[in-house]
Structure formats: structure tokens, C-alpha cells
Protein backbone atom coordinates (compact mmCIF):
# COMPACT_ATOMS: atom_id res chain seq x y z
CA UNK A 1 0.00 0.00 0.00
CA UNK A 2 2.80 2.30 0.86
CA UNK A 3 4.21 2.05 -2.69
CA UNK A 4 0.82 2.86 -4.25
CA UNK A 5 0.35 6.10 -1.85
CA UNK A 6 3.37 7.49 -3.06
CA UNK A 7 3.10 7.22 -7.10
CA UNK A 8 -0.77 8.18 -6.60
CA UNK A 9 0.48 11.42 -4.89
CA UNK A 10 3.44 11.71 -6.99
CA UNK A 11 1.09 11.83 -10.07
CA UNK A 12 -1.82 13.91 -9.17
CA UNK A 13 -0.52 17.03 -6.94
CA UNK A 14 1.34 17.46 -10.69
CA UNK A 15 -2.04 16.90 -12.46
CA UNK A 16 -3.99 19.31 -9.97
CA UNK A 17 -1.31 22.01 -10.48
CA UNK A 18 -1.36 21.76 -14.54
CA UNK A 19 -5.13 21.77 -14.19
CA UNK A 20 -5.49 25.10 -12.27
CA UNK A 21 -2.55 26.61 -14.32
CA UNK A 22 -4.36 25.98 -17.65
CA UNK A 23 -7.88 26.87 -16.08
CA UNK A 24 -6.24 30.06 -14.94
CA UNK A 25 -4.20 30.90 -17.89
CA UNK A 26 -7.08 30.66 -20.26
CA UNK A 27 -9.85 32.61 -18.23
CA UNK A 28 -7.17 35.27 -18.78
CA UNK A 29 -6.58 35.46 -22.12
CA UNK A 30 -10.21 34.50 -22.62
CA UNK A 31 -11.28 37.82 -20.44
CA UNK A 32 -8.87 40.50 -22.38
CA UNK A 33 -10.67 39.66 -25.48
CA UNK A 34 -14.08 39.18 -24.40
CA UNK A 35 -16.42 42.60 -23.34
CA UNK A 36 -16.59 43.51 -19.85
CA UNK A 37 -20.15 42.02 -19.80
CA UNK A 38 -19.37 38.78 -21.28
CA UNK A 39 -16.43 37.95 -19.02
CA UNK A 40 -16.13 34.90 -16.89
CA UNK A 41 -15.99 35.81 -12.85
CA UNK A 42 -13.16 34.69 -11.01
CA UNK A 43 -15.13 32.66 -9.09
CA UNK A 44 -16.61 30.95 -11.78
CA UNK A 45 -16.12 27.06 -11.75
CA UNK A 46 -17.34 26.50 -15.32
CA UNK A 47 -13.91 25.48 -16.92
CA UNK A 48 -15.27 23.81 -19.57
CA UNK A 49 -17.24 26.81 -20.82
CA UNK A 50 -14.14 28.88 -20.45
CA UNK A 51 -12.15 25.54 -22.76
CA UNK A 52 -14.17 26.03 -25.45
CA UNK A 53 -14.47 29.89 -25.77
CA UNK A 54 -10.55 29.10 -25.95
CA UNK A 55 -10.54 26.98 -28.25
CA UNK A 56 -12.98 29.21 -29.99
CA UNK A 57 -10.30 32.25 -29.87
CA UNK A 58 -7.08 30.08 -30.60
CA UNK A 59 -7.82 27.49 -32.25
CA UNK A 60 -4.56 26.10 -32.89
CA UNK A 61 -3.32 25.98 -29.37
CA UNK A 62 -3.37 22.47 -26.55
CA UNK A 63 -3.84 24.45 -23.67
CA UNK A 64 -7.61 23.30 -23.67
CA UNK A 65 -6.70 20.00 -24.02
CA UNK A 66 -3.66 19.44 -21.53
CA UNK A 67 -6.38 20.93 -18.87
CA UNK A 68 -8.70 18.40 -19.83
CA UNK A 69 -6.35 15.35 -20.06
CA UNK A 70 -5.08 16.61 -16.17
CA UNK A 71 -8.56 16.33 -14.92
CA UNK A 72 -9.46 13.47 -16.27
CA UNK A 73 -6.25 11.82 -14.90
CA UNK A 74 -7.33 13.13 -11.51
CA UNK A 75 -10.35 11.71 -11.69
CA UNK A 76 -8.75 8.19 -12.58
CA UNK A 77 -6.17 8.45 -9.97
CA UNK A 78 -8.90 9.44 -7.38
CA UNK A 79 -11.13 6.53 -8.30
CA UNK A 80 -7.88 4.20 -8.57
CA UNK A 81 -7.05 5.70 -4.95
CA UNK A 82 -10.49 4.67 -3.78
CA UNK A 83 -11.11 1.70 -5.44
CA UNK A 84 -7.57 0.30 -3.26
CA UNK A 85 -8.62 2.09 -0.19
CA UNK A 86 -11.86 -0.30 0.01
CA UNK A 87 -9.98 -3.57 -1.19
């Protein structure tokens, strides 16, 4: 069990940290082109609204979809994390 603590937190505080960095980073490039009433509060949770208004702005760019990939490997890591707890 020991072994499997350490690479489950060795992957995901990396995972949570690229997740809020790419949430973060696109709210604010999304919010300097979008007008003042359009913009996204900062205490918004809707990331995935935010993700595709990105994508909608630059389309060429992964930032959307390194933030999604991070969350979803949260998510695995958490059920993963669970799923051993209860064994």
C-alpha cells in the first residue's frame, strides 16, 4: 500500500497544479478579449465553458486539451485511490 500512496500522490498534486494553471491561464486570455459584460468571474467554476471559448479564440493551441487530459487523470487516480482504499 505504501508504494501505491506514493506514485498516486506523486502523479496527481502534478495533475492538480497543470489543471489550475491551464484553467487560470485561459480565463485570462479568454477575459482580455471578451467585453466587460461577457467575461467569466473569477469565481466561476465552469472550466469547460471557459475551454471552449478558448478553443474558440485560438484554435490552434493544446492548452484546452492538456487541462482536460489533467482532470481526467485526476479523476482516474482518485477513483484508482479509492477503489484500493476499500480492497
Amino acid at each position: 500500500m505504501t508504494e501505491f500512496t506514493t506514485i498516486f500522490w506523486s502523479l496527481l498534486v502534478p495533475s492538480i497544479v497543470v489543471f489550475v494553471y491551464a484553467d487560470i491561464a485561459m480565463k485570462i486570455r479568454v477575459n482580455d478579449r471578451l467585453p466587460a459584460k461577457e467575461r467569466y468571474s473569477w469565481a466561476s467554476r465552469n472550466s469547460w465553458a471557459v475551454a471552449r471559448k478558448y478553443r474558440e479564440f485560438y484554435p490552434n493551441s493544446y492548452l484546452p486539451l492538456i487541462g482536460k487530459c489533467s482532470f481526467l487523470l485526476c479523476t482516474l487516480l482518485g477513483a484508482a485511490f479509492a477503489v484500493n482504499t476499500l480492497w
